[in-house]
N, C-alpha and C. Protein backbone atom coordinates (compact mmCIF):
# COMPACT_ATOMS: atom_id res chain seq x y z
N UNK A 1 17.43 -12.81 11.77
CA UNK A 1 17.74 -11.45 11.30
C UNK A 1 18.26 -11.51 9.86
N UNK A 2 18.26 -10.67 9.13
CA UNK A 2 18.57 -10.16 7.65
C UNK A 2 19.17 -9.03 7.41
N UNK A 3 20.16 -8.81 6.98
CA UNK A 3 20.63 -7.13 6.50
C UNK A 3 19.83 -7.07 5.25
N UNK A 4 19.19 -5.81 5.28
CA UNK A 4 18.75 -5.14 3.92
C UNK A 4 19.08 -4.15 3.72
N UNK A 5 19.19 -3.12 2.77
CA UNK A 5 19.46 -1.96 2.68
C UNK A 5 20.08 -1.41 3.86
N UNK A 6 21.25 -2.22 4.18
CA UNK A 6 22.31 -1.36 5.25
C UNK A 6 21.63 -1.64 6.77
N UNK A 7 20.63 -2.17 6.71
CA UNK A 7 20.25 -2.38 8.32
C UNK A 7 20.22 -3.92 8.73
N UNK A 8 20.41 -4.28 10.00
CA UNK A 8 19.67 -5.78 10.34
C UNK A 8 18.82 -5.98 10.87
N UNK A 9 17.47 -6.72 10.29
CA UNK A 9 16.33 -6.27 10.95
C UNK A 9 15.83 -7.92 11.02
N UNK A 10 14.79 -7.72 12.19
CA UNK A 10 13.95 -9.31 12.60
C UNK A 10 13.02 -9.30 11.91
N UNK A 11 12.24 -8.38 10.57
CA UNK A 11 10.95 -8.11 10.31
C UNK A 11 10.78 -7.30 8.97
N UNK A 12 10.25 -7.82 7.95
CA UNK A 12 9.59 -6.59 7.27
C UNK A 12 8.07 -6.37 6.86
N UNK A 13 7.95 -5.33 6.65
CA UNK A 13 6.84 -4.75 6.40
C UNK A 13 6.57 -4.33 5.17
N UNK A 14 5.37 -4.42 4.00
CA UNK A 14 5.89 -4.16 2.77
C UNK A 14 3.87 -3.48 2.70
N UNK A 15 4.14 -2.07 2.14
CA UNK A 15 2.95 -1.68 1.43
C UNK A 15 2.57 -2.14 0.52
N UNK A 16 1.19 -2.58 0.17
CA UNK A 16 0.77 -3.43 -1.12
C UNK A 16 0.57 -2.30 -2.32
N UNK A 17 -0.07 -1.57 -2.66
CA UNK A 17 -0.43 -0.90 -4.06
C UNK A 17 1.01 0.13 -4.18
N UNK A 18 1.20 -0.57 -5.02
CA UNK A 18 2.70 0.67 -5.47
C UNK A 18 4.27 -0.19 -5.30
N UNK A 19 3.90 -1.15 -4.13
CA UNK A 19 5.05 -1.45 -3.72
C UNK A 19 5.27 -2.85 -3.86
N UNK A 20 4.55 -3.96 -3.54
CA UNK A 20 4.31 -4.94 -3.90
C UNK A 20 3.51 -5.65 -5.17
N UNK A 21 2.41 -4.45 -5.67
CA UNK A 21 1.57 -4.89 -6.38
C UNK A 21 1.23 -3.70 -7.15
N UNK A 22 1.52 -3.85 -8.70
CA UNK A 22 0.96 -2.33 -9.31
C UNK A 22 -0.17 -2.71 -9.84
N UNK A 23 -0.94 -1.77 -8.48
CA UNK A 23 -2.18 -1.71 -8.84
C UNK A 23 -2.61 -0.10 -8.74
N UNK A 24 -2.23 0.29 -8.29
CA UNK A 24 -2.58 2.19 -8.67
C UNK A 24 -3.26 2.51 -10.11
N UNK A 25 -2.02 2.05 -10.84
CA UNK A 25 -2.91 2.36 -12.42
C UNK A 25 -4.56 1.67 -12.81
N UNK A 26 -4.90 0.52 -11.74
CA UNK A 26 -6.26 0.32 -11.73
C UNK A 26 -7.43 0.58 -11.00
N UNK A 27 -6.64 1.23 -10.00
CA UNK A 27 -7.21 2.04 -9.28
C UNK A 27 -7.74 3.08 -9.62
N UNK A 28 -6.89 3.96 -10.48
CA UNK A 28 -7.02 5.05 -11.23
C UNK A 28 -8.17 4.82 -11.92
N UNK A 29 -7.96 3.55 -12.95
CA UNK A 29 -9.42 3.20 -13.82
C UNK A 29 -10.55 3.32 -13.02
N UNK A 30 -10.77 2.26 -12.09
CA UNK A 30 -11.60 2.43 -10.93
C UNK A 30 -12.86 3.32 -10.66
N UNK A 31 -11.53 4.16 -10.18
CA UNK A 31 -11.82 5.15 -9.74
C UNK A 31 -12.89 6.41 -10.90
N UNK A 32 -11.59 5.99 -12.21
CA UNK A 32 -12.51 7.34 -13.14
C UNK A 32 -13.75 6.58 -13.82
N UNK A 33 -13.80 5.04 -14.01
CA UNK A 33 -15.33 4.70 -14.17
C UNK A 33 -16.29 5.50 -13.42
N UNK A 34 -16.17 5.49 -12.05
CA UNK A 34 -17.05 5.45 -10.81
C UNK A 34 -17.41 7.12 -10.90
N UNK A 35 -16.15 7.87 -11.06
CA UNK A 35 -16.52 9.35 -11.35
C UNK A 35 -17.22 9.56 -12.71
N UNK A 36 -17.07 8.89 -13.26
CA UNK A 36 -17.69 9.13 -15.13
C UNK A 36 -18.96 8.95 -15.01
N UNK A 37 -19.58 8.28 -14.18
CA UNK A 37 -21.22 8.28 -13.28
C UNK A 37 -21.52 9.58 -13.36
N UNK A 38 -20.86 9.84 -12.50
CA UNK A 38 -21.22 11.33 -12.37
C UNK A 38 -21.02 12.72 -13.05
N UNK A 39 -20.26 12.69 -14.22
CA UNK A 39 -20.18 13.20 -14.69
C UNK A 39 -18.78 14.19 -14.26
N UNK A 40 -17.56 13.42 -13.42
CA UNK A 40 -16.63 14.01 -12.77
C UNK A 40 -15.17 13.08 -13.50
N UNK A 41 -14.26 13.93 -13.76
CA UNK A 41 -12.98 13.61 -14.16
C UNK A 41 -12.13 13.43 -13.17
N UNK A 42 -11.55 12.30 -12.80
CA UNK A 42 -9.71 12.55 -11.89
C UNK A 42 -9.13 13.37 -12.22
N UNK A 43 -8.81 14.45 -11.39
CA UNK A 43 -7.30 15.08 -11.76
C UNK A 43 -6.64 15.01 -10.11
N UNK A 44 -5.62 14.41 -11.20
CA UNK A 44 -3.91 14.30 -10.49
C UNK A 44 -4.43 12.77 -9.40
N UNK A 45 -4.81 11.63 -10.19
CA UNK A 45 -4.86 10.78 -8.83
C UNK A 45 -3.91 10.47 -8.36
N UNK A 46 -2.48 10.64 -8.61
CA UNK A 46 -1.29 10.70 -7.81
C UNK A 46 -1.43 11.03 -6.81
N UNK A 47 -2.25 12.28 -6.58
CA UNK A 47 -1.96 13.05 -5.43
C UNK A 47 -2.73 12.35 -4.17
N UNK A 48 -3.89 11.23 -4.74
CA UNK A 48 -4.39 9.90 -3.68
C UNK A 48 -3.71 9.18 -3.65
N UNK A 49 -2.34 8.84 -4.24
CA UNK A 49 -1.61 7.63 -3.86
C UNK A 49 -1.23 7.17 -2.19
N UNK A 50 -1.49 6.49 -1.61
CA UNK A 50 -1.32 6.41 0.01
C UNK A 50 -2.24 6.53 0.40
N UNK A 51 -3.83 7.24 0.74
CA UNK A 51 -4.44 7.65 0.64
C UNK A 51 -5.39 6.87 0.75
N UNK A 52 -6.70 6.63 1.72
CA UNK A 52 -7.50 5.32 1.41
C UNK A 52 -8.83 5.83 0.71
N UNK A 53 -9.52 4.45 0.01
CA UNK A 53 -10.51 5.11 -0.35
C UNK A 53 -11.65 5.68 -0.01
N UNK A 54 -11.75 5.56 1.02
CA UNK A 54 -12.74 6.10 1.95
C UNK A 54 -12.52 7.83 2.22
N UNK A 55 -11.44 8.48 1.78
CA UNK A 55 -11.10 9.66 2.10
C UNK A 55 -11.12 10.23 0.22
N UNK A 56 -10.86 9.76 -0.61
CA UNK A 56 -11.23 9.82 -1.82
C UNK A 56 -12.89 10.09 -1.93
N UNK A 57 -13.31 8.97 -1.52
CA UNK A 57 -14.98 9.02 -1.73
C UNK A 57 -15.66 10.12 -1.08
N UNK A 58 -15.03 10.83 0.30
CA UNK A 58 -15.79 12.27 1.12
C UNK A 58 -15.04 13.09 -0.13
N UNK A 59 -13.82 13.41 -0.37
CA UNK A 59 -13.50 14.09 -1.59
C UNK A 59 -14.67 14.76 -2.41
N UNK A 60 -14.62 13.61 -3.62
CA UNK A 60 -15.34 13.31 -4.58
C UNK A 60 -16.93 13.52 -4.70
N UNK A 61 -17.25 13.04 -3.02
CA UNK A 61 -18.89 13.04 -2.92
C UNK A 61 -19.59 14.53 -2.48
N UNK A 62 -18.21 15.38 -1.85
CA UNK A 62 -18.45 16.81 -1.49
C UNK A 62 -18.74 17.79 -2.78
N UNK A 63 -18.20 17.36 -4.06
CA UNK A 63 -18.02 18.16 -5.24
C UNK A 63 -18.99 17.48 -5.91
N UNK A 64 -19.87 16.23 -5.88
CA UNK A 64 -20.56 15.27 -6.63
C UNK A 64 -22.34 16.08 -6.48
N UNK A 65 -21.85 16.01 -4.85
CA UNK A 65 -23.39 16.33 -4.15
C UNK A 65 -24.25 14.91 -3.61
N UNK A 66 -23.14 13.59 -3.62
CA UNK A 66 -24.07 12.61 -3.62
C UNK A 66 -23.57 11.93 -1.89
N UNK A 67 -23.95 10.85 -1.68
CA UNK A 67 -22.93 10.66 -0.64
C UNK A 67 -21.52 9.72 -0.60
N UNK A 68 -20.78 9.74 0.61
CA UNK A 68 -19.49 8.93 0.25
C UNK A 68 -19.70 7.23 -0.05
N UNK A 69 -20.50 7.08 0.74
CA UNK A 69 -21.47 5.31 0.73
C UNK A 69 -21.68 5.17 -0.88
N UNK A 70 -22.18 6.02 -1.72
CA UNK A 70 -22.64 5.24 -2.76
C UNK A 70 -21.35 5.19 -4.17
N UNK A 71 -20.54 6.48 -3.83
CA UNK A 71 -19.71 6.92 -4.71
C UNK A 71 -18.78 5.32 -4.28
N UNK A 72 -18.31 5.30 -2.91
CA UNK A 72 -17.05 4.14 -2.64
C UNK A 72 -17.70 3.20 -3.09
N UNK A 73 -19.51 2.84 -2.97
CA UNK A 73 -19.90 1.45 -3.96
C UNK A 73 -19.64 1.72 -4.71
N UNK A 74 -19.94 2.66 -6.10
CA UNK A 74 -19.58 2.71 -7.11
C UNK A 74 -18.10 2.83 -7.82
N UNK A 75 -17.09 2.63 -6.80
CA UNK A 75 -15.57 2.53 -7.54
C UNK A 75 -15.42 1.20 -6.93
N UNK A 76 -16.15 0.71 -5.57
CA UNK A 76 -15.50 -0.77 -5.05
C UNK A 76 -15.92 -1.87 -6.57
N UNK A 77 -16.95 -1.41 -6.66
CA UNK A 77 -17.92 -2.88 -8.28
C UNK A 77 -16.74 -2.23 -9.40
N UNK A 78 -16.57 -1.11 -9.64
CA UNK A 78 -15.55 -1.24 -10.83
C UNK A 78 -13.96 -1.30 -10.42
N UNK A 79 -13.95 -1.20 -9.79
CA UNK A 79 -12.60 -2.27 -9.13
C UNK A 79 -12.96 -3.24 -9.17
N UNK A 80 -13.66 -4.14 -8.67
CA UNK A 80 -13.96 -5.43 -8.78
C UNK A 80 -13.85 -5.55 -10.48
N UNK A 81 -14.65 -5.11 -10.92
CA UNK A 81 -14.27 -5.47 -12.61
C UNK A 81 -13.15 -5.68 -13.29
N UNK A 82 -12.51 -4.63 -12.73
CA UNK A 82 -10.68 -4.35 -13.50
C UNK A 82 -10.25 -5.31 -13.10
N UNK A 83 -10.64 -6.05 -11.92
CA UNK A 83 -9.25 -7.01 -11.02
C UNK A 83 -9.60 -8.14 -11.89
N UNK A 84 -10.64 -8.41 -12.46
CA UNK A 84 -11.31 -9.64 -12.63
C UNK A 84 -9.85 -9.47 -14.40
N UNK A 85 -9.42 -8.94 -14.64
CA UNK A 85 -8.28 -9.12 -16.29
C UNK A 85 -7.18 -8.88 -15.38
N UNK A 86 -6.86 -8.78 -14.15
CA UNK A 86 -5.49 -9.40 -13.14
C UNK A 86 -4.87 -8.53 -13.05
N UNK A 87 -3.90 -8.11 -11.94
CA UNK A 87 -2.84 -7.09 -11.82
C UNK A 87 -1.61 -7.74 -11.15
N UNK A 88 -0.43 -7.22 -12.06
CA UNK A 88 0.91 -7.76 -11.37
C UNK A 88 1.40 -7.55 -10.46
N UNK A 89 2.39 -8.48 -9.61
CA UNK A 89 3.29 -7.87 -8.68
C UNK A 89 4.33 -7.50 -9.44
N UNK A 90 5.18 -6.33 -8.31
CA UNK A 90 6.87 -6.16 -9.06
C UNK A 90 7.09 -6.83 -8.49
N UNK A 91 8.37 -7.40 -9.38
CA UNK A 91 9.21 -8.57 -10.02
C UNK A 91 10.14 -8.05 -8.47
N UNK A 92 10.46 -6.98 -8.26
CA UNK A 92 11.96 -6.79 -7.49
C UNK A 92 11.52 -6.97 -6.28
N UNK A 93 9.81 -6.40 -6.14
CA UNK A 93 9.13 -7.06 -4.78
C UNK A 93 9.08 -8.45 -4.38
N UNK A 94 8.59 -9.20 -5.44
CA UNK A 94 8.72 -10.84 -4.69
C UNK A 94 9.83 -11.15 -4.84
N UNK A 95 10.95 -10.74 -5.49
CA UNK A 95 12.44 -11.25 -5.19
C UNK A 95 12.66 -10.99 -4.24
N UNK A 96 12.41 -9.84 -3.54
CA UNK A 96 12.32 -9.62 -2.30
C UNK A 96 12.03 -10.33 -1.03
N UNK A 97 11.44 -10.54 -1.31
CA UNK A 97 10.21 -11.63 -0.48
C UNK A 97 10.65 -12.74 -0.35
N UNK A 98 11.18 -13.20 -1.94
CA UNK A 98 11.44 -14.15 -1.67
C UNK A 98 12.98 -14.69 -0.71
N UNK A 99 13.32 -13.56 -1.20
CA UNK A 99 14.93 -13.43 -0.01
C UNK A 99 14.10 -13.84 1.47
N UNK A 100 13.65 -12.94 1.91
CA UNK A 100 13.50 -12.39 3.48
C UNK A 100 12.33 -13.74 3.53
N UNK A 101 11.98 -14.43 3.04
CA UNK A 101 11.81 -15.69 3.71
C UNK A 101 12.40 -16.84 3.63
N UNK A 102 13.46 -17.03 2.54
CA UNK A 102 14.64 -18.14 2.61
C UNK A 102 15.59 -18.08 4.09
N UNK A 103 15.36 -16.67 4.26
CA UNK A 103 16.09 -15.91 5.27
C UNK A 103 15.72 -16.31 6.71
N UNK A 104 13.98 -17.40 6.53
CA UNK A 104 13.59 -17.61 7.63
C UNK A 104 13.10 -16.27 8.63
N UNK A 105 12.85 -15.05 7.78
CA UNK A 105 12.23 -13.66 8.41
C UNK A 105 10.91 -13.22 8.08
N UNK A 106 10.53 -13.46 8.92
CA UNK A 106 8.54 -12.64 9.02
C UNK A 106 8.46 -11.98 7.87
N UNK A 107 7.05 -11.83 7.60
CA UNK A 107 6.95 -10.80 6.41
C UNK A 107 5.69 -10.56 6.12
N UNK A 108 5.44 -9.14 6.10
CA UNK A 108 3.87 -8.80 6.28
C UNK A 108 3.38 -8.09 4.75
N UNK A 109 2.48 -7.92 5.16
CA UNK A 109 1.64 -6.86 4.02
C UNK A 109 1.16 -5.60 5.07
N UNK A 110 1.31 -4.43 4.76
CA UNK A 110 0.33 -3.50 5.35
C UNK A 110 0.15 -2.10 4.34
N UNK A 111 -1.04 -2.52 4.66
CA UNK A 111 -1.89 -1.38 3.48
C UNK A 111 -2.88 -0.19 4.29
N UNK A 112 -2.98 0.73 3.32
CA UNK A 112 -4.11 2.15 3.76
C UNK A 112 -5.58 1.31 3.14
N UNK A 113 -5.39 0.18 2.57
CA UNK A 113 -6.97 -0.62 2.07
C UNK A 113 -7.53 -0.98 3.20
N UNK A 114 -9.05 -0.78 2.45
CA UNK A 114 -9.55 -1.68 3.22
C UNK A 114 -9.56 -3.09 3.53
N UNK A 115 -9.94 -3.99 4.33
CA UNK A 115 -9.63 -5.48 4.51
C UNK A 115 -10.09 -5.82 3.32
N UNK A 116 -11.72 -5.73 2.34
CA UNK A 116 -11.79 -6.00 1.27
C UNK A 116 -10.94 -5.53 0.21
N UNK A 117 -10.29 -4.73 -0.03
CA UNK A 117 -9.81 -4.02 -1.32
C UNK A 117 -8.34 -5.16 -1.06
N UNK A 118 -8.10 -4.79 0.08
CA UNK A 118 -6.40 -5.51 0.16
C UNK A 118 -6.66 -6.92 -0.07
N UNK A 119 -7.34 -7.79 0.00
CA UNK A 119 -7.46 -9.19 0.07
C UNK A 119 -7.80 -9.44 -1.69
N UNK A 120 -8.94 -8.39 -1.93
CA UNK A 120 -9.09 -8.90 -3.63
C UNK A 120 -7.46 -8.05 -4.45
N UNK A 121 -6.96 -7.74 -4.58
CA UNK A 121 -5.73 -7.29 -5.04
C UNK A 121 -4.63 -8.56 -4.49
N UNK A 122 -4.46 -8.99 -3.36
CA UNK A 122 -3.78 -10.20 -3.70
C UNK A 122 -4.06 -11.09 -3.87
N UNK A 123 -4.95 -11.30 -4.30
CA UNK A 123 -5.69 -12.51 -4.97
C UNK A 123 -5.54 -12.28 -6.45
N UNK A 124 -5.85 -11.02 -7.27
CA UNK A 124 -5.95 -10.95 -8.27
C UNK A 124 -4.34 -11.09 -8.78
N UNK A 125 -3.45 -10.65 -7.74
CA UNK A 125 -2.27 -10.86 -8.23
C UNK A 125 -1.42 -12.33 -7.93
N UNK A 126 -2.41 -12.74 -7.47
CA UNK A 126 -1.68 -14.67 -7.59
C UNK A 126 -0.92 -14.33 -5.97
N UNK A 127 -1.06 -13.50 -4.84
CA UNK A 127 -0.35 -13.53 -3.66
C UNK A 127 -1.19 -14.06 -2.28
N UNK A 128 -2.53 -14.41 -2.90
CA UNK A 128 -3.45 -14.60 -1.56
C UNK A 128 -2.76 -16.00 -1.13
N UNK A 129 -2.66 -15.41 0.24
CA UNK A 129 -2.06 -16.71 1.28
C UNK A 129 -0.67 -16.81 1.35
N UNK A 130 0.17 -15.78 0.35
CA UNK A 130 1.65 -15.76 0.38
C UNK A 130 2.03 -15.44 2.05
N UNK A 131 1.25 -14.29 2.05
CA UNK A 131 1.84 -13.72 4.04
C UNK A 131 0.93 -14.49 5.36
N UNK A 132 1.18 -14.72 5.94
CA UNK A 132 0.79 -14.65 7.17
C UNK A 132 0.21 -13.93 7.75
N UNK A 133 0.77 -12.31 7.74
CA UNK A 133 0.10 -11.37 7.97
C UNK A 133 -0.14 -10.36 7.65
N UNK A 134 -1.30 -9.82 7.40
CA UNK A 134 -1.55 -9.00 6.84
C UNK A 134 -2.41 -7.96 7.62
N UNK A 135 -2.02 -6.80 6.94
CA UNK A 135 -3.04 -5.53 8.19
C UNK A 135 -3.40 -4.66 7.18
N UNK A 136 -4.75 -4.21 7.03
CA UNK A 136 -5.20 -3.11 6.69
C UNK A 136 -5.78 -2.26 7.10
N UNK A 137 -6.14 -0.98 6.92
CA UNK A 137 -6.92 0.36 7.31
C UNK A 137 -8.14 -0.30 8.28
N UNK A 138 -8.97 -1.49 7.78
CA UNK A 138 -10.50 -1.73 8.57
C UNK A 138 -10.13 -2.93 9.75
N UNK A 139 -8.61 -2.80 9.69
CA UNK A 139 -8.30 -3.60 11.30
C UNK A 139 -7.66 -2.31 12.57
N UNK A 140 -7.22 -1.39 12.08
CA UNK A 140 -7.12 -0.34 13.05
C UNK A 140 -8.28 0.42 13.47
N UNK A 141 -7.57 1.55 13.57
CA UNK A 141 -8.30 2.73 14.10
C UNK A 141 -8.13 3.96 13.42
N UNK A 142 -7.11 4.41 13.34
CA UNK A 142 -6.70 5.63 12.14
C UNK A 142 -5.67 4.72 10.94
N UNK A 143 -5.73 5.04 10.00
CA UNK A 143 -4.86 4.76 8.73
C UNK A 143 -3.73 5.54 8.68
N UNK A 144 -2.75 5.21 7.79
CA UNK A 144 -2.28 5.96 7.85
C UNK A 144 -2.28 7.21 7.21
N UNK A 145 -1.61 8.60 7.85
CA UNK A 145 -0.42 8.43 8.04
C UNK A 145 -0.25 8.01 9.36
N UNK A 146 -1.56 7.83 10.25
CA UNK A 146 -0.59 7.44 11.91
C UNK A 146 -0.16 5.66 11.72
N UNK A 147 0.30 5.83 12.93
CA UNK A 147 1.33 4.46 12.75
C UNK A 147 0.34 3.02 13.05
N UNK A 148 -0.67 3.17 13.26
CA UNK A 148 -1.41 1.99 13.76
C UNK A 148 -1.49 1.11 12.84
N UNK A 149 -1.27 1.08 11.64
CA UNK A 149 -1.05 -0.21 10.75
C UNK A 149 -0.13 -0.91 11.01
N UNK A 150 0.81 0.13 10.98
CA UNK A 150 2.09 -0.28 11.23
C UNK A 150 2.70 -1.19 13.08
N UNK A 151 2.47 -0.41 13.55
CA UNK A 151 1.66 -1.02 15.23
C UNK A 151 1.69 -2.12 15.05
N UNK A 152 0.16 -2.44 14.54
CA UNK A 152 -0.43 -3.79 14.80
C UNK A 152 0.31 -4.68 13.63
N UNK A 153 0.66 -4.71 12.89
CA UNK A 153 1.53 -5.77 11.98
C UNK A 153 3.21 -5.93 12.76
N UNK A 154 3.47 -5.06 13.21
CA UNK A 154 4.99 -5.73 14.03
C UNK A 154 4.63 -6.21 15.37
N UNK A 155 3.46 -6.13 15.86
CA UNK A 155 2.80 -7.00 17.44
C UNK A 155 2.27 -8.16 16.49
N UNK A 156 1.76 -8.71 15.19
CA UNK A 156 1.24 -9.99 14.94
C UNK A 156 2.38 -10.72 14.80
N UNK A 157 3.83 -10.10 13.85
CA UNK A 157 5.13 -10.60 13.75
C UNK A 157 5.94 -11.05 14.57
N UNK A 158 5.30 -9.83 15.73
CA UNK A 158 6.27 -11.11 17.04
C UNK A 158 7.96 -10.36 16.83
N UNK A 159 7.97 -9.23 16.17
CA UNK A 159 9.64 -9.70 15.41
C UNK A 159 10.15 -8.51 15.85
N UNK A 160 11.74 -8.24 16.33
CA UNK A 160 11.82 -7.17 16.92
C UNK A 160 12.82 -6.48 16.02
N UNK A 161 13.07 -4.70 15.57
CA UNK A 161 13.30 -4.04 14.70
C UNK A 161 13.10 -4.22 13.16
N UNK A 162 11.73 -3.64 12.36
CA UNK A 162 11.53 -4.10 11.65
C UNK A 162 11.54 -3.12 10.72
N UNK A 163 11.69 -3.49 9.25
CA UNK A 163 11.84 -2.67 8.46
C UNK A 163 10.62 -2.50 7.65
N UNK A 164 10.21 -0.87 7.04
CA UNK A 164 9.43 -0.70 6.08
C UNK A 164 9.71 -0.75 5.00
N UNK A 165 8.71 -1.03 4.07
CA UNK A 165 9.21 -0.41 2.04
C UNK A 165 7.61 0.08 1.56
N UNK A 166 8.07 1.83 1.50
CA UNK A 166 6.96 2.32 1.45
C UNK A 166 7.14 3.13 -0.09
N UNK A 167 5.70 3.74 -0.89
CA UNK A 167 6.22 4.31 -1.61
C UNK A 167 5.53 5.88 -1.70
N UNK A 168 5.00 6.13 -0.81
CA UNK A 168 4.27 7.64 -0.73
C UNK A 168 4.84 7.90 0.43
N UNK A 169 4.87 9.46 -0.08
CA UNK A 169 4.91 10.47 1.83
C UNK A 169 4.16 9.74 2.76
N UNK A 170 2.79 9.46 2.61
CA UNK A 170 1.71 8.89 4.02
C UNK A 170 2.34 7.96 4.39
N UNK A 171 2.86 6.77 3.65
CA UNK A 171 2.87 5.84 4.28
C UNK A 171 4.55 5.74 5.22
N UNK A 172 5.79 6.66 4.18
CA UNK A 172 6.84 6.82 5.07
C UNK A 172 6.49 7.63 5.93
N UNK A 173 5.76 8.52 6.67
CA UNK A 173 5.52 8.90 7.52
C UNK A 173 4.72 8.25 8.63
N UNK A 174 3.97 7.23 7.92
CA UNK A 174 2.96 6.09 9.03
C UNK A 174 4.35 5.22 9.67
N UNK A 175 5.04 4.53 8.79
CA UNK A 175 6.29 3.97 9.79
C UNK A 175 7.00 4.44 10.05
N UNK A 176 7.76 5.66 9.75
CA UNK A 176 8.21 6.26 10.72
C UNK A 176 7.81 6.48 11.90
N UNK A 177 6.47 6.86 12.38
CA UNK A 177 5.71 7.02 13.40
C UNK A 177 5.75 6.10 14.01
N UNK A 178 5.85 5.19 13.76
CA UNK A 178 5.52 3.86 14.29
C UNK A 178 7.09 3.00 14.61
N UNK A 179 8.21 4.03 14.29
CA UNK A 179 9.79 3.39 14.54
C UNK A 179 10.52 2.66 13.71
N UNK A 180 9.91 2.11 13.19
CA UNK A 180 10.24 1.51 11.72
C UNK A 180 11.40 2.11 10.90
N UNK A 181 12.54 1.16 10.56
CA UNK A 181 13.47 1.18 9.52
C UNK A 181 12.79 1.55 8.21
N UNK A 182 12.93 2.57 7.90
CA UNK A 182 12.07 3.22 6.48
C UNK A 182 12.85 3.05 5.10
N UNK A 183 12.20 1.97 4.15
CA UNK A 183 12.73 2.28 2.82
C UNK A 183 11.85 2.84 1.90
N UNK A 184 12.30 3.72 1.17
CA UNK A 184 11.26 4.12 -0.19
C UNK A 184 11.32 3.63 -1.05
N UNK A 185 10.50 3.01 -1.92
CA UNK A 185 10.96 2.83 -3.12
C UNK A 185 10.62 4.04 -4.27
N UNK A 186 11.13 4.24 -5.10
CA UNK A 186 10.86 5.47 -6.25
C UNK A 186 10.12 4.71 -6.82
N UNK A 187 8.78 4.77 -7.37
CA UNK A 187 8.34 4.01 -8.64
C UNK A 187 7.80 5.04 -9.73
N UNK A 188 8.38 6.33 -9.36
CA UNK A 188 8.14 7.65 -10.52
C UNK A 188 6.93 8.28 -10.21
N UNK A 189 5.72 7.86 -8.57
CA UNK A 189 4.88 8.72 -8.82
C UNK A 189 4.92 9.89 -8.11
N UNK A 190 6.10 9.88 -6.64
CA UNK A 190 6.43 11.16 -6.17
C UNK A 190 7.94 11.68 -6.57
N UNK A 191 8.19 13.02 -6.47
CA UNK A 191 9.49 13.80 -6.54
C UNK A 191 10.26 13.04 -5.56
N UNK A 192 11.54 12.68 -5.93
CA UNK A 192 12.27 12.04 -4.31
C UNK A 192 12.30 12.68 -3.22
N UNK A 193 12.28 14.20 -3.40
CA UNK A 193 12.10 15.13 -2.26
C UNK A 193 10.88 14.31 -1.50
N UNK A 194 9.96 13.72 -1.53
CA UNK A 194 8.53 14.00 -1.14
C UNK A 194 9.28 12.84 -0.75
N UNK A 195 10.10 11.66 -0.71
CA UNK A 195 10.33 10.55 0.28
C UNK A 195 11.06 10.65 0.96
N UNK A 196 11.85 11.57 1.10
CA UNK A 196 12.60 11.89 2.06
C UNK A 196 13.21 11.53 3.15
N UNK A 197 12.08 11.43 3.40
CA UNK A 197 11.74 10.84 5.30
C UNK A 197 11.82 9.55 5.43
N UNK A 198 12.07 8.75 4.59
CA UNK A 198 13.00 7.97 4.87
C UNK A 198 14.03 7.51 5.08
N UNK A 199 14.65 6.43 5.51
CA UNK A 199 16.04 6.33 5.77
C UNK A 199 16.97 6.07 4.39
N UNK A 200 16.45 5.55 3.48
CA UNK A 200 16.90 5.39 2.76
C UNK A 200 15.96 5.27 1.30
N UNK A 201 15.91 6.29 -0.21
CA UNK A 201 15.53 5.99 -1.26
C UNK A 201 15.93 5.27 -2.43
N UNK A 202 15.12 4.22 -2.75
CA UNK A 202 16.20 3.57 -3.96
C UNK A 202 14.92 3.27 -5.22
N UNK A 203 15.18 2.75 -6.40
CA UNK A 203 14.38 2.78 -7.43
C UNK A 203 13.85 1.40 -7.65
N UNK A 204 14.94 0.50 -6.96
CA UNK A 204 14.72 -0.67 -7.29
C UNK A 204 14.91 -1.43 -6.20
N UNK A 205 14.54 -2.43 -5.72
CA UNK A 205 13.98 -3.27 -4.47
C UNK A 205 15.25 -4.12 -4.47
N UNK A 206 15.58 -4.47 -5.68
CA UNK A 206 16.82 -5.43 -5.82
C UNK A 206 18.56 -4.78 -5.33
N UNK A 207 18.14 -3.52 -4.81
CA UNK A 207 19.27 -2.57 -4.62
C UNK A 207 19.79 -2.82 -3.32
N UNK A 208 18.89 -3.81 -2.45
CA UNK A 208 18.77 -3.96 -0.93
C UNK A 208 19.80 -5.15 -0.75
């Protein structure tokens, strides 16, 4: 067990884009290559943060006229491009990490990605093979916001009361659902109102 942010927990759980790994802002690129095809602009991709891409691409492909299959190929290859000049982790995240395994405590990844998107993002960020376990959107059944990511990564952990660090509404609402000790982190792309629902908001990971 570990105290973090005021709790003692056997387990954590850590969202990858936003929270472990800033990759949103290349996502964003991604993403507006893949729309610039078509002759379509992002507005507000904040408001996809949490959000998988598969629900972006019915979006996008409803206003495009094309279908979701070719639009999600066309942002998965320019994602692939962006990753290929690397994306960082936060610094307060693997300090993190690196605590809660000196600590001898489980420690997962769980993402709204797909198994491909989540695996090339920690790779590009120098983390492939850091976790043990990892869960994404194309090992469940619903994404979040329901809890089945979350589910199945504290049944691979084995570990009992476990904590989240999420940084969108969807995803504090996926562990919540799922029972989970909820942390937010602020990283400036929602109002703190909008994290709410967690147990606890902080700005910085190192605050724990």
């Amino acid at each position: 067990m570990i105290t973090l942010f005021g709790a003692q927990v056997g387990g954590v759980c850590l969202d990858c884009d936003g929270v472990l790994v800033d990759s949103e802002p290349v996502s964003e690129l991604a993403w507006s290559r893949a729309l610039a095809r078509f002759g379509i602009d992002v507005e507000r991709f904040d408001a996809w943060v949490g959000r998988t891409d598969a629900e972006i691409a019915r979006h996008y492909a409803a206003l495009i006229g094309t279908s979701p299959d070719e639009l999600a190929a066309a942002a998965d290859e320019a994602l692939a491009d962006e990753l290929t000049r690397g994306v960082e982790p936060f610094a307060d995240a693997v300090t993190l990490v690196d605590r809660v395994e000196a600590a001898g405590v489980p420690c997962a990844v769980v993402s709204n990605s797909s198994r491909r998107r989540l695996d090339r993002v920690l790779s590009a960020a120098g983390l492939a093979g850091r976790f043990s376990v990892t869960v994404s959107s194309s090992d469940v059944a619903l994404p979040k916001p329901a809890p089945d990511v979350y589910l199945r990564a504290v049944e691979l952990l084995g570990a009992d009361r476990c904590l989240a660090i999420e940084d969108s509404p969807t995803g504090v609402a996926a562990a919540r659902a799922a029972g989970l000790v909820v942390v937010a982190v602020d990283r400036g792309v929602f109002p703190p109102a909008e994290l709410s629902g967690a147990d606890r908001v902080v700005t910085d990971l190192g605050e724990g």
